[in-house]
PDB file of N, CA and C in Angstrom:
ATOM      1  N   UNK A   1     -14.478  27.140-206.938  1.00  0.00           N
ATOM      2  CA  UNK A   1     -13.176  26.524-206.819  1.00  0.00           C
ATOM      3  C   UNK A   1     -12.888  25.607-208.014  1.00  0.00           C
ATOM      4  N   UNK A   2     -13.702  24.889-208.544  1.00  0.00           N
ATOM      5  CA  UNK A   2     -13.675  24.135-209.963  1.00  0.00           C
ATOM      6  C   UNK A   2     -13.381  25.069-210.954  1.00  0.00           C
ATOM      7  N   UNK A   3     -13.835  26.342-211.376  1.00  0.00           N
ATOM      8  CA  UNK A   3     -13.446  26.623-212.225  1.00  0.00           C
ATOM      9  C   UNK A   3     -11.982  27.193-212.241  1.00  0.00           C
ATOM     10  N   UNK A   4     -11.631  27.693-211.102  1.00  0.00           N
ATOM     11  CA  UNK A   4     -10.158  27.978-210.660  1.00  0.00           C
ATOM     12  C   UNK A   4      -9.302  26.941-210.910  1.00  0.00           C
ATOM     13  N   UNK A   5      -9.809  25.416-210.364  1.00  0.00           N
ATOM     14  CA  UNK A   5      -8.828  24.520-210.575  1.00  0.00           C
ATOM     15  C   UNK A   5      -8.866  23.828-212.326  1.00  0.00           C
ATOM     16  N   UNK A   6      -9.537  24.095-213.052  1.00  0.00           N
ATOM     17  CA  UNK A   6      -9.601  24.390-214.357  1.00  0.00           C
ATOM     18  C   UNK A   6      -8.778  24.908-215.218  1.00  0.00           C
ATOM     19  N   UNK A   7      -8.943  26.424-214.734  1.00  0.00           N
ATOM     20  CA  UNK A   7      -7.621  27.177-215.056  1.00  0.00           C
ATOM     21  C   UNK A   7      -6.559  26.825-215.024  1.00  0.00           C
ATOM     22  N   UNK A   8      -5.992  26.062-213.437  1.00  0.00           N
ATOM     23  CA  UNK A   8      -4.488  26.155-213.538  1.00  0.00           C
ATOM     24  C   UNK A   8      -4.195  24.466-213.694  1.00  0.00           C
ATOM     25  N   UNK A   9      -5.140  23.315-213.988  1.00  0.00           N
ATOM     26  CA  UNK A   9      -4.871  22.491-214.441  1.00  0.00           C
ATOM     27  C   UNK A   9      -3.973  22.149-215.534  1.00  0.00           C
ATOM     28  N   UNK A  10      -3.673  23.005-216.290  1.00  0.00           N
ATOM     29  CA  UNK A  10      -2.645  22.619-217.807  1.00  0.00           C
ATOM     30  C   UNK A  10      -1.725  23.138-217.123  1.00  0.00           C
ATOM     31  N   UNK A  11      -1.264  24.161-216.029  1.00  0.00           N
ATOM     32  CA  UNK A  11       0.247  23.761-215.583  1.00  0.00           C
ATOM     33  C   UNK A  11       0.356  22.597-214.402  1.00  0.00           C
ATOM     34  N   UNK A  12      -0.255  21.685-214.275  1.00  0.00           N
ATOM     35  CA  UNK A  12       0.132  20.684-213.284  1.00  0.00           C
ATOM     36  C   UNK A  12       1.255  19.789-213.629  1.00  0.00           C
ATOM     37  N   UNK A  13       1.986  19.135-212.105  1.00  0.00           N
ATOM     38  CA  UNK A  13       2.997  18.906-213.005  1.00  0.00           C
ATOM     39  C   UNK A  13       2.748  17.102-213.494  1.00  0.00           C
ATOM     40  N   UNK A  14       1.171  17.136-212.963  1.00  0.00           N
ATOM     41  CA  UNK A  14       0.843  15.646-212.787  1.00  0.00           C
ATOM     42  C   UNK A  14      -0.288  15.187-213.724  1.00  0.00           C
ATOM     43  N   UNK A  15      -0.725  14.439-214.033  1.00  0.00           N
ATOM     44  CA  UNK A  15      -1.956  14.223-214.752  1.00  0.00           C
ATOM     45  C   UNK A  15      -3.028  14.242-213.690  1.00  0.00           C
ATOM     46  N   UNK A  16      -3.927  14.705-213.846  1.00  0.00           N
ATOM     47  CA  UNK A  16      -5.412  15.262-212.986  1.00  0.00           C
ATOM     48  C   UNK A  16      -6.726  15.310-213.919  1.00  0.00           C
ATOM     49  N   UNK A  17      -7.767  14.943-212.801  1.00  0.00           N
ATOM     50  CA  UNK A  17      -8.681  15.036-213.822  1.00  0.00           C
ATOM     51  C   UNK A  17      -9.227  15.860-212.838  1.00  0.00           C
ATOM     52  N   UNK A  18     -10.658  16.204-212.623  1.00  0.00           N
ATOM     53  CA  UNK A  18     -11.293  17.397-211.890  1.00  0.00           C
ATOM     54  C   UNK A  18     -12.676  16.643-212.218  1.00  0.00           C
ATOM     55  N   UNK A  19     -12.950  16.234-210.767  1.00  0.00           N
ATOM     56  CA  UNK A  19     -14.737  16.260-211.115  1.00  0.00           C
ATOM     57  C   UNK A  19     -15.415  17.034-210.038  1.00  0.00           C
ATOM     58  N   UNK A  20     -16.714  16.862-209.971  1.00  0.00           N
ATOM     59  CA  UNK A  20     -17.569  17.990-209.073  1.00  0.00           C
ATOM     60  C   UNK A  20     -18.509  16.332-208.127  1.00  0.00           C
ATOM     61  N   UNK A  21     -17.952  16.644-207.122  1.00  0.00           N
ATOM     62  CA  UNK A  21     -19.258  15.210-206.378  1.00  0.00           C
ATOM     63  C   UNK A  21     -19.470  15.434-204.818  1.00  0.00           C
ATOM     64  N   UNK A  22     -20.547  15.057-204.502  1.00  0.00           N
ATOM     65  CA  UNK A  22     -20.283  14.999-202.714  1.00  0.00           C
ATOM     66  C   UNK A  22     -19.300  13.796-202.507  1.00  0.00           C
ATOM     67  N   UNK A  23     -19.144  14.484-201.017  1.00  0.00           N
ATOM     68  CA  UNK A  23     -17.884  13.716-200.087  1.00  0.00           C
ATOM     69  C   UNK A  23     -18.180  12.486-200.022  1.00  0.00           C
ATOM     70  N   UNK A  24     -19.135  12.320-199.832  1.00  0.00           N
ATOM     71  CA  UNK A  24     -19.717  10.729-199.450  1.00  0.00           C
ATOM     72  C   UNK A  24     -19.795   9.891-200.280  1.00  0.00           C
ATOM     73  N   UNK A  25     -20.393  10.601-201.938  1.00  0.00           N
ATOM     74  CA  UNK A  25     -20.696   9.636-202.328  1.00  0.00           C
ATOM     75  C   UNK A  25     -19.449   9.974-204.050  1.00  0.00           C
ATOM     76  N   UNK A  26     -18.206   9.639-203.893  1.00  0.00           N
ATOM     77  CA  UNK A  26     -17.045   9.887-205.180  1.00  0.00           C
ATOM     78  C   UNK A  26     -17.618   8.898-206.201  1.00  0.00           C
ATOM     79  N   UNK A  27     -17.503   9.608-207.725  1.00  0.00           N
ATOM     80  CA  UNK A  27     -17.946   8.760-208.929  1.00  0.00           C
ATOM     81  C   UNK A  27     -16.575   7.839-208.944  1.00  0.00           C
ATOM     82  N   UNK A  28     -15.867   7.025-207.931  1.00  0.00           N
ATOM     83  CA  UNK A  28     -14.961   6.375-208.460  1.00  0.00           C
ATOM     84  C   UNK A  28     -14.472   5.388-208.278  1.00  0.00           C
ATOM     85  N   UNK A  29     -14.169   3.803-208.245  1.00  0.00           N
ATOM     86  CA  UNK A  29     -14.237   2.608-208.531  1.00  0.00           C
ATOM     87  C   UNK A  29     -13.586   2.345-206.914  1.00  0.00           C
ATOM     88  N   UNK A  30     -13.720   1.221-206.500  1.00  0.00           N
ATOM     89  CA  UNK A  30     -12.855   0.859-205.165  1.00  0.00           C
ATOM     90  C   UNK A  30     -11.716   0.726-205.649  1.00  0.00           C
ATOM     91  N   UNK A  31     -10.492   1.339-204.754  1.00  0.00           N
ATOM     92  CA  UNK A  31      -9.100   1.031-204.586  1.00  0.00           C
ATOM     93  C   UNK A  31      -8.697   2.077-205.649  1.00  0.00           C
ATOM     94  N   UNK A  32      -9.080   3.203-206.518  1.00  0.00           N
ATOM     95  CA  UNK A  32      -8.644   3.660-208.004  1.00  0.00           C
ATOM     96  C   UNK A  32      -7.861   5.280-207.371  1.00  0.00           C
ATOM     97  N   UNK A  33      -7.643   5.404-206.285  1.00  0.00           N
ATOM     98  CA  UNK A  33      -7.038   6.945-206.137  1.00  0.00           C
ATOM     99  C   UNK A  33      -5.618   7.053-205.173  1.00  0.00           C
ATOM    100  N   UNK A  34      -4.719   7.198-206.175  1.00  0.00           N
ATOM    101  CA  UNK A  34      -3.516   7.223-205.560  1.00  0.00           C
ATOM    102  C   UNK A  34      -3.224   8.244-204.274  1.00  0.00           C
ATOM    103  N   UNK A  35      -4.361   8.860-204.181  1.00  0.00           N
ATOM    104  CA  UNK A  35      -3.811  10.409-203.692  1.00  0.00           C
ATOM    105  C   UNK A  35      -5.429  10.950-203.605  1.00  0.00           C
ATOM    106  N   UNK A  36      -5.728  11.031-202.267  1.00  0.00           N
ATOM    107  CA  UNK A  36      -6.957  11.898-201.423  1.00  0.00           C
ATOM    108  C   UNK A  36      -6.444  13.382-201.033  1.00  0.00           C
ATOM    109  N   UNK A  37      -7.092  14.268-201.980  1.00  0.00           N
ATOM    110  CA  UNK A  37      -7.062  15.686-200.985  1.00  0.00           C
ATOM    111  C   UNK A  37      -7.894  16.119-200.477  1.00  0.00           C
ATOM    112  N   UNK A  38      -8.197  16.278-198.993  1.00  0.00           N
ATOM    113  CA  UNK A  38      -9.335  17.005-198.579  1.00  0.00           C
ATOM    114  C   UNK A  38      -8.780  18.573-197.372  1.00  0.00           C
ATOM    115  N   UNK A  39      -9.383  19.169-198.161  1.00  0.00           N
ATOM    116  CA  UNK A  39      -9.178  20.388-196.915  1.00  0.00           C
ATOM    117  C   UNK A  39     -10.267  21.456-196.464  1.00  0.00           C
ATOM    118  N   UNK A  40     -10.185  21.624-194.957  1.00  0.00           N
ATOM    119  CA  UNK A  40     -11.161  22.313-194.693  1.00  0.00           C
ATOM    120  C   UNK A  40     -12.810  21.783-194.876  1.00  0.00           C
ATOM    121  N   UNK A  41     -12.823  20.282-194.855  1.00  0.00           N
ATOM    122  CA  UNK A  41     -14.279  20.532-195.513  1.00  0.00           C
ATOM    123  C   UNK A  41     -14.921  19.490-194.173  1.00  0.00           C
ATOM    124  N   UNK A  42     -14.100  18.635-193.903  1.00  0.00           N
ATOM    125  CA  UNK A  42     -14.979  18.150-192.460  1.00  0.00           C
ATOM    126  C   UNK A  42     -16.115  18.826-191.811  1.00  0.00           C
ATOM    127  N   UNK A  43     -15.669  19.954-191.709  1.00  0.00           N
ATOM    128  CA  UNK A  43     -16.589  20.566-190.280  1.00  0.00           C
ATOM    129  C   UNK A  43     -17.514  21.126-190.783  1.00  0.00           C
ATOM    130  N   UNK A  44     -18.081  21.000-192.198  1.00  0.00           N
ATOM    131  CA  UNK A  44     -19.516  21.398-193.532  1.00  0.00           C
ATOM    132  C   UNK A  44     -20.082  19.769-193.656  1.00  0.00           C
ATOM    133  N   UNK A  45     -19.022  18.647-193.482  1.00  0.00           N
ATOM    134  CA  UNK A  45     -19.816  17.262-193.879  1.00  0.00           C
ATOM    135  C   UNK A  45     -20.962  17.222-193.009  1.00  0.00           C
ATOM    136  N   UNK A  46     -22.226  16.706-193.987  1.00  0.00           N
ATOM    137  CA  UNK A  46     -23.498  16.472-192.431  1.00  0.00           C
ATOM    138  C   UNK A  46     -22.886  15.234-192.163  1.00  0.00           C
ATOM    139  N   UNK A  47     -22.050  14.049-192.198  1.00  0.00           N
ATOM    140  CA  UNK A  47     -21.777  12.871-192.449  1.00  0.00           C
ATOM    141  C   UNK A  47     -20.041  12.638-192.125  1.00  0.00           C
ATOM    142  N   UNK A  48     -19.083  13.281-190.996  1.00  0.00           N
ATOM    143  CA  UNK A  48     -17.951  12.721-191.180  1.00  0.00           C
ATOM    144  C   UNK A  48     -17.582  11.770-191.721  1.00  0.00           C
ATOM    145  N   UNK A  49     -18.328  10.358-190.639  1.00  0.00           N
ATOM    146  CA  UNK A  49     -18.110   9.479-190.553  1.00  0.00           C
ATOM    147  C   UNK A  49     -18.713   8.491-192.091  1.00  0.00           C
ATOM    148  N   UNK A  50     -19.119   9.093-192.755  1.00  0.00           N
ATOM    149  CA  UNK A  50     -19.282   8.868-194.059  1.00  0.00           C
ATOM    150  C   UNK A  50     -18.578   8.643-195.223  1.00  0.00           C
ATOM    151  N   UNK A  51     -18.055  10.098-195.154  1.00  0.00           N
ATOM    152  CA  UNK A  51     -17.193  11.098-196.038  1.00  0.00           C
ATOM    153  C   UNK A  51     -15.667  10.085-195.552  1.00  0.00           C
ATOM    154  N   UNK A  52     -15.512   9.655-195.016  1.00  0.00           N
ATOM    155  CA  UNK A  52     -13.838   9.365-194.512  1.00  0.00           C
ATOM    156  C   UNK A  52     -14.326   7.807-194.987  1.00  0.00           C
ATOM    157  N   UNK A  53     -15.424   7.166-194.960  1.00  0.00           N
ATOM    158  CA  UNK A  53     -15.281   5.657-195.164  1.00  0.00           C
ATOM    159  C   UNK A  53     -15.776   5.546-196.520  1.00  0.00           C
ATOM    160  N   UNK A  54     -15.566   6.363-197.494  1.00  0.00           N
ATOM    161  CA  UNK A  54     -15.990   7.066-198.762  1.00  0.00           C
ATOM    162  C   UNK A  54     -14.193   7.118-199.448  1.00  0.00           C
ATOM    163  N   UNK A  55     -13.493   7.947-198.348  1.00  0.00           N
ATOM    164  CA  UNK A  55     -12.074   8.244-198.927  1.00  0.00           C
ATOM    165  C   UNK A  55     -11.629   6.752-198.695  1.00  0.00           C
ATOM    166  N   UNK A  56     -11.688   5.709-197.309  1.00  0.00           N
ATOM    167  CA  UNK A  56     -11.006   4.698-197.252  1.00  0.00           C
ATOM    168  C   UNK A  56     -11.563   3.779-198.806  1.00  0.00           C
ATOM    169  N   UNK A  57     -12.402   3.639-199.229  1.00  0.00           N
ATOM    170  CA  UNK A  57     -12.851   2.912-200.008  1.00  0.00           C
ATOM    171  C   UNK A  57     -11.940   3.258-201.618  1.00  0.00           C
ATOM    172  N   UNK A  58     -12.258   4.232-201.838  1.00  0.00           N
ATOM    173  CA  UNK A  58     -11.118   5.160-202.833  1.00  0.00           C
ATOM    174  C   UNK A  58     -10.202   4.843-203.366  1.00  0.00           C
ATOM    175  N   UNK A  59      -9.647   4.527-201.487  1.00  0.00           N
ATOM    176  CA  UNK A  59      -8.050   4.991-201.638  1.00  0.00           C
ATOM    177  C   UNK A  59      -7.304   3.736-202.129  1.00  0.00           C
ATOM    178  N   UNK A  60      -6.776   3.732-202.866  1.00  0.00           N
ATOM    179  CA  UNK A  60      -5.785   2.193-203.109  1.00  0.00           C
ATOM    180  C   UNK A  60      -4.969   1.835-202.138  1.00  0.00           C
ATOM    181  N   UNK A  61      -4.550   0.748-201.670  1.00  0.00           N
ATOM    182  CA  UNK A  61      -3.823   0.009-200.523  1.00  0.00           C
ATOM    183  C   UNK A  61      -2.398   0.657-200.813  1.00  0.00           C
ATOM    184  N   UNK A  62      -1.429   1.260-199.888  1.00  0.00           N
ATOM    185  CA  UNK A  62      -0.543   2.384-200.163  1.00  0.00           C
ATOM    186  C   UNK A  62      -0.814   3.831-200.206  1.00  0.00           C
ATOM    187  N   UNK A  63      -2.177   4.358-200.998  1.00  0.00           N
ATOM    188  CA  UNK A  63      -1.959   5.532-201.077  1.00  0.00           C
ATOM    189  C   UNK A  63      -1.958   6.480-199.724  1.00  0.00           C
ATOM    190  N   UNK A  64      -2.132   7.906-200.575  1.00  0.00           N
ATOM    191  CA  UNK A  64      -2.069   8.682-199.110  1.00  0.00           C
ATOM    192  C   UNK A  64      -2.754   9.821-198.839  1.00  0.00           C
ATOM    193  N   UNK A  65      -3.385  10.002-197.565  1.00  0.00           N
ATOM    194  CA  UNK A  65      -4.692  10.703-197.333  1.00  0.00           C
ATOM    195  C   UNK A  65      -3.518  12.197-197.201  1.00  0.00           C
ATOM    196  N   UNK A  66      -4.302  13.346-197.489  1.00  0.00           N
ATOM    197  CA  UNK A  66      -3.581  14.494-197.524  1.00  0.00           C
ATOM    198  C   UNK A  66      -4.923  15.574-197.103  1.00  0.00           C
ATOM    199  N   UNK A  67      -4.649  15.609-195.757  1.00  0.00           N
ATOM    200  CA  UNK A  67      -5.970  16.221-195.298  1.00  0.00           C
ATOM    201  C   UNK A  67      -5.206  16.939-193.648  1.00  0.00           C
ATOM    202  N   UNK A  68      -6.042  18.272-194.097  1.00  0.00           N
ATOM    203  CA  UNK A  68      -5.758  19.710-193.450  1.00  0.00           C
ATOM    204  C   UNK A  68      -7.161  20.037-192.857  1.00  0.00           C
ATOM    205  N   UNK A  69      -7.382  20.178-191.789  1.00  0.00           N
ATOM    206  CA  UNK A  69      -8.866  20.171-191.028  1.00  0.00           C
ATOM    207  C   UNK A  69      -8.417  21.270-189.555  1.00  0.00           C
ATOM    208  N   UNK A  70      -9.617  21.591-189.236  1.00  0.00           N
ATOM    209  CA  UNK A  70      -8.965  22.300-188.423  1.00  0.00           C
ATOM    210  C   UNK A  70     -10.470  22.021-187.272  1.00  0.00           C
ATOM    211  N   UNK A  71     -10.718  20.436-187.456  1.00  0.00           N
ATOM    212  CA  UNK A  71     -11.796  20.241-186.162  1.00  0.00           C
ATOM    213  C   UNK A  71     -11.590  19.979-184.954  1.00  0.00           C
ATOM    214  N   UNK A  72     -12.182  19.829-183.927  1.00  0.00           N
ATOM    215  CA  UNK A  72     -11.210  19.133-182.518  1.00  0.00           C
ATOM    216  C   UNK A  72     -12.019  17.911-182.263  1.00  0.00           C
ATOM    217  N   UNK A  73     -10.911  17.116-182.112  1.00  0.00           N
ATOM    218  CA  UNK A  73     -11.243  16.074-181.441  1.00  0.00           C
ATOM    219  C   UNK A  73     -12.546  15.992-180.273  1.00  0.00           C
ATOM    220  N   UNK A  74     -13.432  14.685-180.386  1.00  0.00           N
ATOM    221  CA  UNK A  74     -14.390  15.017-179.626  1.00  0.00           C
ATOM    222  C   UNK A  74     -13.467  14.468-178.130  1.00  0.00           C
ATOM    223  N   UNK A  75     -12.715  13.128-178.391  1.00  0.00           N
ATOM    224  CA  UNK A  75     -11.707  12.835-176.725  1.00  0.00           C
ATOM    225  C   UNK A  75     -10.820  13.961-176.608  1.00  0.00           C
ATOM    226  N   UNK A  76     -10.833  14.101-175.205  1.00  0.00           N
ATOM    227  CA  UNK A  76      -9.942  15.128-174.277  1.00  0.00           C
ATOM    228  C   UNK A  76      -8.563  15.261-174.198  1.00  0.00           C
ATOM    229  N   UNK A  77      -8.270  13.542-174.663  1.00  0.00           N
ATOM    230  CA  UNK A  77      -6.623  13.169-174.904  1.00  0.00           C
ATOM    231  C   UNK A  77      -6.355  13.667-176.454  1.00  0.00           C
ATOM    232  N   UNK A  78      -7.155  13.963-177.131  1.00  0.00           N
ATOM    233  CA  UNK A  78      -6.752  14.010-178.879  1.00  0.00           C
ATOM    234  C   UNK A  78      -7.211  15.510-179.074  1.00  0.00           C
ATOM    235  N   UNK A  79      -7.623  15.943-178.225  1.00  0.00           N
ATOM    236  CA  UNK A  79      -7.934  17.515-178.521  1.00  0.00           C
ATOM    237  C   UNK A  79      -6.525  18.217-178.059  1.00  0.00           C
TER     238      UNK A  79
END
């Protein structure tokens, strides 16, 4: 998937950089990411609850989580 997103990086319409890291542990400063994408990858984390306090740390105050999952809720009311 990196090298795909490689490819079509020079038509973005945004500035992007592309790195390769686990979920848990991002090469990137507290508060420095305007914009979290995660998809599909929850239900491969050994570590949800990791991986998500990994993105909160990330994320700058404002930004916005952009995440497509397709796990179920472990409560009965949220499933």
């Amino acid at each position: 998937m990196l090298k795909a997103a490689d490819r079509a990086a020079p038509r973005a319409r945004v500035r992007l950089t592309l790195r390769q890291a686990l979920a848990a542990s991002l090469p990137l400063p507290d508060a420095s990411a305007d914009t979290v994408v995660s998809t599909l990858m929850l239900c491969s984390a050994p570590d949800r609850s990791a991986v998500l306090a990994e993105v909160k740390r990330v994320l700058r105050p404002g930004g916005q989580l952009l995440l497509l999952e397709h796990v179920r809720a472990a409560d009965p009311a949220l499933a």
